[in-house]
PDB file of N, CA and C in Angstrom:
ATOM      1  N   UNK A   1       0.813  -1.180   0.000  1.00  0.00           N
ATOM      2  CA  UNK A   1       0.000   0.000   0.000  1.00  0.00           C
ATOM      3  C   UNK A   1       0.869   1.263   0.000  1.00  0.00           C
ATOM      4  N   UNK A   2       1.839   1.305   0.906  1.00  0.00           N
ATOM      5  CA  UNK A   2       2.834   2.455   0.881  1.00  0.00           C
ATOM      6  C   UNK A   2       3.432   3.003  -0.282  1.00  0.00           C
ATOM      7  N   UNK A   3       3.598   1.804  -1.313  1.00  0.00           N
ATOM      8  CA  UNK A   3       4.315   2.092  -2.579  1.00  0.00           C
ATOM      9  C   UNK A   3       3.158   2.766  -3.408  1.00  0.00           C
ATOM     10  N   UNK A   4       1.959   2.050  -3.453  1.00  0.00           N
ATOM     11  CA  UNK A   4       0.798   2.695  -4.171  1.00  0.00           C
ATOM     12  C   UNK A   4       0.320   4.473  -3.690  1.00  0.00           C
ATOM     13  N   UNK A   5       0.765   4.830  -2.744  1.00  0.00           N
ATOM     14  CA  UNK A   5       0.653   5.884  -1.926  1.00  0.00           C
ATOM     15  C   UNK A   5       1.557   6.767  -2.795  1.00  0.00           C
ATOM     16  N   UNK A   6       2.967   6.382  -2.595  1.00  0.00           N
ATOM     17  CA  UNK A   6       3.772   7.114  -3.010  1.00  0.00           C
ATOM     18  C   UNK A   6       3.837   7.560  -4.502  1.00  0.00           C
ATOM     19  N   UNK A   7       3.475   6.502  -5.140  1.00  0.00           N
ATOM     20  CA  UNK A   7       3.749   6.493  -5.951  1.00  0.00           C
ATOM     21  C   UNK A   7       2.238   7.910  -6.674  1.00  0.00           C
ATOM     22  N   UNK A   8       1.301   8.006  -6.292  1.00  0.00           N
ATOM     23  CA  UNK A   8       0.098   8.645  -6.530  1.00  0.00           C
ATOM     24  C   UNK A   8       0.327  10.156  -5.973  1.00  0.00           C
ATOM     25  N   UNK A   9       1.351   9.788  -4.943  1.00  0.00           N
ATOM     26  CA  UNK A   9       1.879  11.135  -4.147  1.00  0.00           C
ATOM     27  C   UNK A   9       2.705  12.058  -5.195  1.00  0.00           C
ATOM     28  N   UNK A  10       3.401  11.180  -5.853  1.00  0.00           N
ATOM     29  CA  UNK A  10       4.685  11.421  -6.811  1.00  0.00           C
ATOM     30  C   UNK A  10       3.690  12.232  -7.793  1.00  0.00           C
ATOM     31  N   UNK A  11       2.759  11.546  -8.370  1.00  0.00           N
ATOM     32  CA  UNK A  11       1.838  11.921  -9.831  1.00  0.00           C
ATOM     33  C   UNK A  11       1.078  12.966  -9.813  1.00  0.00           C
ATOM     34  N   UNK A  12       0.591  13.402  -8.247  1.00  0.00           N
ATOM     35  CA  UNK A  12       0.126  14.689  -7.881  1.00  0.00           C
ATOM     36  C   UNK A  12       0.785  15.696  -7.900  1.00  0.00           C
ATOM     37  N   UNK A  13       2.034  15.607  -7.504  1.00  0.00           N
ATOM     38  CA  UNK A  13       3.237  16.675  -6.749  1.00  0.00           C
ATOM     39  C   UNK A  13       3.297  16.906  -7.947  1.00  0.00           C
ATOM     40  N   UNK A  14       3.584  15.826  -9.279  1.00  0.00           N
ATOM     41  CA  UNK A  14       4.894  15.985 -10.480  1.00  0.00           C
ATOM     42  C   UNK A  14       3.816  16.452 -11.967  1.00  0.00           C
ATOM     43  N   UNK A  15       2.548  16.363 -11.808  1.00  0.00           N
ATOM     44  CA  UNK A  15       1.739  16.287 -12.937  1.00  0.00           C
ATOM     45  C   UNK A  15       0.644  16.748 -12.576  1.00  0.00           C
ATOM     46  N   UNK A  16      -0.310  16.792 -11.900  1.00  0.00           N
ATOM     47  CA  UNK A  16      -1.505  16.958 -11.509  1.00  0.00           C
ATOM     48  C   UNK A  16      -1.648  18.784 -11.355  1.00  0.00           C
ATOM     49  N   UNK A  17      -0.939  18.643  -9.720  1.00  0.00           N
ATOM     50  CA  UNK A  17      -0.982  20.152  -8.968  1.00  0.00           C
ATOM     51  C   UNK A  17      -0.384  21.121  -9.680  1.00  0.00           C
ATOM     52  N   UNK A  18       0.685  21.230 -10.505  1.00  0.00           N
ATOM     53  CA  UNK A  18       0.992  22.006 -11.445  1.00  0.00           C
ATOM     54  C   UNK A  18       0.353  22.273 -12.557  1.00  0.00           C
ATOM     55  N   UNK A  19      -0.623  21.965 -12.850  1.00  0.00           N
ATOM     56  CA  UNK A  19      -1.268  21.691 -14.135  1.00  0.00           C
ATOM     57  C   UNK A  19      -2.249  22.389 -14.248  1.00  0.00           C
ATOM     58  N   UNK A  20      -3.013  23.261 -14.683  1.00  0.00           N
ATOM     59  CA  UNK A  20      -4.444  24.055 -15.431  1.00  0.00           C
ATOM     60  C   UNK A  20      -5.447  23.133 -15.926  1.00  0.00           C
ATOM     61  N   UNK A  21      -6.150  22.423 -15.508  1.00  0.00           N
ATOM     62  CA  UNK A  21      -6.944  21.256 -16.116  1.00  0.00           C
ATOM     63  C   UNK A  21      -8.282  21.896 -16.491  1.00  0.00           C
ATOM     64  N   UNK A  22      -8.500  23.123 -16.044  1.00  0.00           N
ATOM     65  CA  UNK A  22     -10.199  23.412 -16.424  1.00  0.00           C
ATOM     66  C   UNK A  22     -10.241  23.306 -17.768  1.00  0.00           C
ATOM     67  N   UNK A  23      -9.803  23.482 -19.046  1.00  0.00           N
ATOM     68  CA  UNK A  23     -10.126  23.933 -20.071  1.00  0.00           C
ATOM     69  C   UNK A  23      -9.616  22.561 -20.988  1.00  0.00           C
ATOM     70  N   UNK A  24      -9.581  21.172 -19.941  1.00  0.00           N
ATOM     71  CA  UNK A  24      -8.565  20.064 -20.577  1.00  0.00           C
ATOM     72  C   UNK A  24      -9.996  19.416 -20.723  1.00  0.00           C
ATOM     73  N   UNK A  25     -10.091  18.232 -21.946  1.00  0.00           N
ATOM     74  CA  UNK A  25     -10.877  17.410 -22.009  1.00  0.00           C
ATOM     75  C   UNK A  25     -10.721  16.026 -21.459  1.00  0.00           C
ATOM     76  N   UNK A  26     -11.418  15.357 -21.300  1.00  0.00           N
ATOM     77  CA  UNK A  26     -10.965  13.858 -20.411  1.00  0.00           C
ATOM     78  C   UNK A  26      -9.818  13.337 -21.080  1.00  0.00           C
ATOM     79  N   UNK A  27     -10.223  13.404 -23.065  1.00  0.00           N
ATOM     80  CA  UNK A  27      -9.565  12.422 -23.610  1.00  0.00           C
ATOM     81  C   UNK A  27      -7.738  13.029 -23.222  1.00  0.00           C
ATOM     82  N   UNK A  28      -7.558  14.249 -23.515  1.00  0.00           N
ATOM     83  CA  UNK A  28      -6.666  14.682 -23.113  1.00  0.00           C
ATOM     84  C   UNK A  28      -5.867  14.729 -21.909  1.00  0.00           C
ATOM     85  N   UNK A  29      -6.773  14.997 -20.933  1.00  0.00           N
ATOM     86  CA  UNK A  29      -6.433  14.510 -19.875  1.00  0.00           C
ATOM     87  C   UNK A  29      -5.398  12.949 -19.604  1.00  0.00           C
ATOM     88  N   UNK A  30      -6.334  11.674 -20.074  1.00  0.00           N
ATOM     89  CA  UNK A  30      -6.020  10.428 -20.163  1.00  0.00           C
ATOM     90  C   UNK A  30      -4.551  10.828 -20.634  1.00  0.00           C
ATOM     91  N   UNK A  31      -4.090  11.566 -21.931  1.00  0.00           N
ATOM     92  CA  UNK A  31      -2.816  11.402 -22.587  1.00  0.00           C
ATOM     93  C   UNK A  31      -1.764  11.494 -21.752  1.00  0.00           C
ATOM     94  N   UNK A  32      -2.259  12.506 -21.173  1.00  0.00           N
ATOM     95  CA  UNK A  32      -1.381  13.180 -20.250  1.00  0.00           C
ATOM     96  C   UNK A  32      -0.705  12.343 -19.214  1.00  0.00           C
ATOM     97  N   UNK A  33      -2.277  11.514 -18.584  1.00  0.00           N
ATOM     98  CA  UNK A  33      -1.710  10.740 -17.539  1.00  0.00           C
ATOM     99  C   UNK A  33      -0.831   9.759 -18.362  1.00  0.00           C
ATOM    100  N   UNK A  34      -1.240   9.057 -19.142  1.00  0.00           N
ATOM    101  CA  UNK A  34      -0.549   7.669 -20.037  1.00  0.00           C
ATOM    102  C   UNK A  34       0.563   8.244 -20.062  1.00  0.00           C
ATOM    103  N   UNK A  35       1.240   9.208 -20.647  1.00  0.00           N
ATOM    104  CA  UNK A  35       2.528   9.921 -20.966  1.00  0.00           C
ATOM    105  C   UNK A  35       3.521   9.929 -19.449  1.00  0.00           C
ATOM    106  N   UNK A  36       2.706  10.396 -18.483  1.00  0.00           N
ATOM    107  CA  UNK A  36       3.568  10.516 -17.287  1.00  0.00           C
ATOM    108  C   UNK A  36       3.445   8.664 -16.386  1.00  0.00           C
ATOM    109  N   UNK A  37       2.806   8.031 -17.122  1.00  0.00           N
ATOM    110  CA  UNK A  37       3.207   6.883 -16.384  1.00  0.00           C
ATOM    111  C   UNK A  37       3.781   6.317 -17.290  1.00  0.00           C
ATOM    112  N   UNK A  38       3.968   6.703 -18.831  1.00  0.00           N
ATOM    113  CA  UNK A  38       5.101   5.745 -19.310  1.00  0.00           C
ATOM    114  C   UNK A  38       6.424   6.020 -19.133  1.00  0.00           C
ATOM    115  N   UNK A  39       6.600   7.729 -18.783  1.00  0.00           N
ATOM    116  CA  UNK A  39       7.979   8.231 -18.315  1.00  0.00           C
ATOM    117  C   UNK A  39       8.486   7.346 -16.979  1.00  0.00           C
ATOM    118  N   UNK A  40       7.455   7.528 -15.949  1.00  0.00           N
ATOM    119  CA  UNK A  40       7.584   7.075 -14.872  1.00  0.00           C
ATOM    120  C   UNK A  40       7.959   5.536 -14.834  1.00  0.00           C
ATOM    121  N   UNK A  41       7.709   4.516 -15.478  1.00  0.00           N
ATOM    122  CA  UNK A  41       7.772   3.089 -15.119  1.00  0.00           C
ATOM    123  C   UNK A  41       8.975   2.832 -16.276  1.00  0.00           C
ATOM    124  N   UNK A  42       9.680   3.980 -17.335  1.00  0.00           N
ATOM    125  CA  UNK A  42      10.333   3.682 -18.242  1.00  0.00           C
ATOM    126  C   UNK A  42      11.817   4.381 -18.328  1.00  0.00           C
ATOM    127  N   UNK A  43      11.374   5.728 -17.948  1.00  0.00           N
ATOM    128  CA  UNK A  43      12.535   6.770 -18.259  1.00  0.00           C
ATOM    129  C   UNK A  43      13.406   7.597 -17.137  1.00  0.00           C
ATOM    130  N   UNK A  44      12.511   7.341 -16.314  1.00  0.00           N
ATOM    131  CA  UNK A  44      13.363   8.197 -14.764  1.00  0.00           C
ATOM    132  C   UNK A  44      14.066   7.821 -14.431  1.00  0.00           C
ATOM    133  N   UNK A  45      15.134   8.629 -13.904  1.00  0.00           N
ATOM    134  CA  UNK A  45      16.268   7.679 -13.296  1.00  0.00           C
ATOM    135  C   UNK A  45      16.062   7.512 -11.774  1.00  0.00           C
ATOM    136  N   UNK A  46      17.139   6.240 -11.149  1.00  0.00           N
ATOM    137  CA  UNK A  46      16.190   6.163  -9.846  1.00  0.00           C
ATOM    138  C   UNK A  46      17.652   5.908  -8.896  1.00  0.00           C
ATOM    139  N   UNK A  47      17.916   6.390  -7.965  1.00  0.00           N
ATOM    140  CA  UNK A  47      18.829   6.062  -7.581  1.00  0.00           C
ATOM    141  C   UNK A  47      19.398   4.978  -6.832  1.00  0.00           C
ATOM    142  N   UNK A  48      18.357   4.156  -6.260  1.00  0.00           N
ATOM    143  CA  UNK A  48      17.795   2.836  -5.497  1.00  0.00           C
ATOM    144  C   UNK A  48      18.290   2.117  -7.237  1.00  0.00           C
ATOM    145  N   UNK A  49      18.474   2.129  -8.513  1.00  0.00           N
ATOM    146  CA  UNK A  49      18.814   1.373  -9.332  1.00  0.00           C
ATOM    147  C   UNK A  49      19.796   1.943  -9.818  1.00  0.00           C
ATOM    148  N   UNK A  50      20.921   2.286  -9.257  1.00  0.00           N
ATOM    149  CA  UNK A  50      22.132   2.793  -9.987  1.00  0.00           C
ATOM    150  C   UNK A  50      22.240   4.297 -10.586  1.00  0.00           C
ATOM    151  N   UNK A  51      21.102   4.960 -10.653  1.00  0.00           N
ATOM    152  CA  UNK A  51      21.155   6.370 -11.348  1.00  0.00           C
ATOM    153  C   UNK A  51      21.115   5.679 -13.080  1.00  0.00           C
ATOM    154  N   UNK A  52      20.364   4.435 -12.516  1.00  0.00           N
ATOM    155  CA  UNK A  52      19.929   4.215 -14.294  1.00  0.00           C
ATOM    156  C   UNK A  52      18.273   4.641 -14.366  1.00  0.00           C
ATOM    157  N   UNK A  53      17.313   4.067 -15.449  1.00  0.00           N
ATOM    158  CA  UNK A  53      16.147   4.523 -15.737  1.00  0.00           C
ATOM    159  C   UNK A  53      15.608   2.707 -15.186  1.00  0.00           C
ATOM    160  N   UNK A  54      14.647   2.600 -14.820  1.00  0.00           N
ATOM    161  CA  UNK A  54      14.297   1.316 -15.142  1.00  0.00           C
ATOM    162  C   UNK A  54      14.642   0.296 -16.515  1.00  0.00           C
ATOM    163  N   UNK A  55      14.151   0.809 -17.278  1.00  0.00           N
ATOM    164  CA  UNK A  55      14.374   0.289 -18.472  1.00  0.00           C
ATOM    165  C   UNK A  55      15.702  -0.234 -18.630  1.00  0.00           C
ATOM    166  N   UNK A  56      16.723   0.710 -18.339  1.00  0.00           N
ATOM    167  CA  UNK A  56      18.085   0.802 -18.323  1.00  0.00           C
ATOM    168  C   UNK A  56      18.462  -0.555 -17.151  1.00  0.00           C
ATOM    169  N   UNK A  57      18.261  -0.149 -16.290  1.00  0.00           N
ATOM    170  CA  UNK A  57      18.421  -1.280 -15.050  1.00  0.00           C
ATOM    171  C   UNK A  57      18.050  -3.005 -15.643  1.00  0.00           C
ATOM    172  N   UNK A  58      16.866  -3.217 -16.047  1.00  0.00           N
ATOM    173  CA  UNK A  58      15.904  -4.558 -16.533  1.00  0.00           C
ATOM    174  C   UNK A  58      17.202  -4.755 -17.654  1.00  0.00           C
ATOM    175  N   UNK A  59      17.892  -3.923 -18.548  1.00  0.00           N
ATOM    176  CA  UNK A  59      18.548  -4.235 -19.649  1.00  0.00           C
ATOM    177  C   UNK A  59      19.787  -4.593 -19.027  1.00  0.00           C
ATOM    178  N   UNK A  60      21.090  -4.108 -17.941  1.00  0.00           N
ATOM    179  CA  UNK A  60      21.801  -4.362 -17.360  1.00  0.00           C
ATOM    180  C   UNK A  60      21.684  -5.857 -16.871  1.00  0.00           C
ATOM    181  N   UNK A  61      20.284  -6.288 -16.391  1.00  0.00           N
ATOM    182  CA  UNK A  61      20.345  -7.474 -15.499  1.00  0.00           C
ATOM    183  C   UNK A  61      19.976  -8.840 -17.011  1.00  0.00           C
ATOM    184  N   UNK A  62      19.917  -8.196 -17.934  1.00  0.00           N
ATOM    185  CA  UNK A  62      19.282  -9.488 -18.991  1.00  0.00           C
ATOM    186  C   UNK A  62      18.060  -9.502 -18.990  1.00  0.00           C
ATOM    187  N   UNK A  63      17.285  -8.477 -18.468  1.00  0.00           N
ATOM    188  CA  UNK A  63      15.933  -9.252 -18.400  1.00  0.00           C
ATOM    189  C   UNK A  63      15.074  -8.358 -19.453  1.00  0.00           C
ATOM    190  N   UNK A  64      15.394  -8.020 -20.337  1.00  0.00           N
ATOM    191  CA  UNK A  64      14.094  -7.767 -21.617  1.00  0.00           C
ATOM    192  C   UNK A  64      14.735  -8.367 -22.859  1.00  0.00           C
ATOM    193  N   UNK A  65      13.391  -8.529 -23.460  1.00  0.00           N
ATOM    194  CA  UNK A  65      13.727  -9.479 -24.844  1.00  0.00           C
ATOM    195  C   UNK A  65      13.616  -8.524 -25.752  1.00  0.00           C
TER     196      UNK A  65
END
């Protein structure tokens, strides 16, 4: 649960609360979110994984095809 917390904590702080949404449409909206969770689970770097990205890390260990 803590991780699900944080992680929603992260998406507010980093995307949400900064953001002007009155004049956004859902579908747009959706992009937005899709975009910041594909950065997030793909492109960030993390320092708990080396100051690599995930992606980067999974490729270090062998594990994507």
């Amino acid at each position: 649960n803590a991780a699900c917390e944080g992680f929603f904590g992260r998406l507010k702080t980093e995307m949400f609360y900064p953001g002007d949404w009155r004049s956004t449409s859902i579908a747009e909206f959706v992009e937005v979110l899709n975009a910041y969770v594909r950065w997030y689970n793909e492109k960030r770097i993390k320092g708990s994984l080396g100051y690599l990205s995930p992606i980067e890390y999974r490729e270090s260990l062998g594990l994507t095809t």
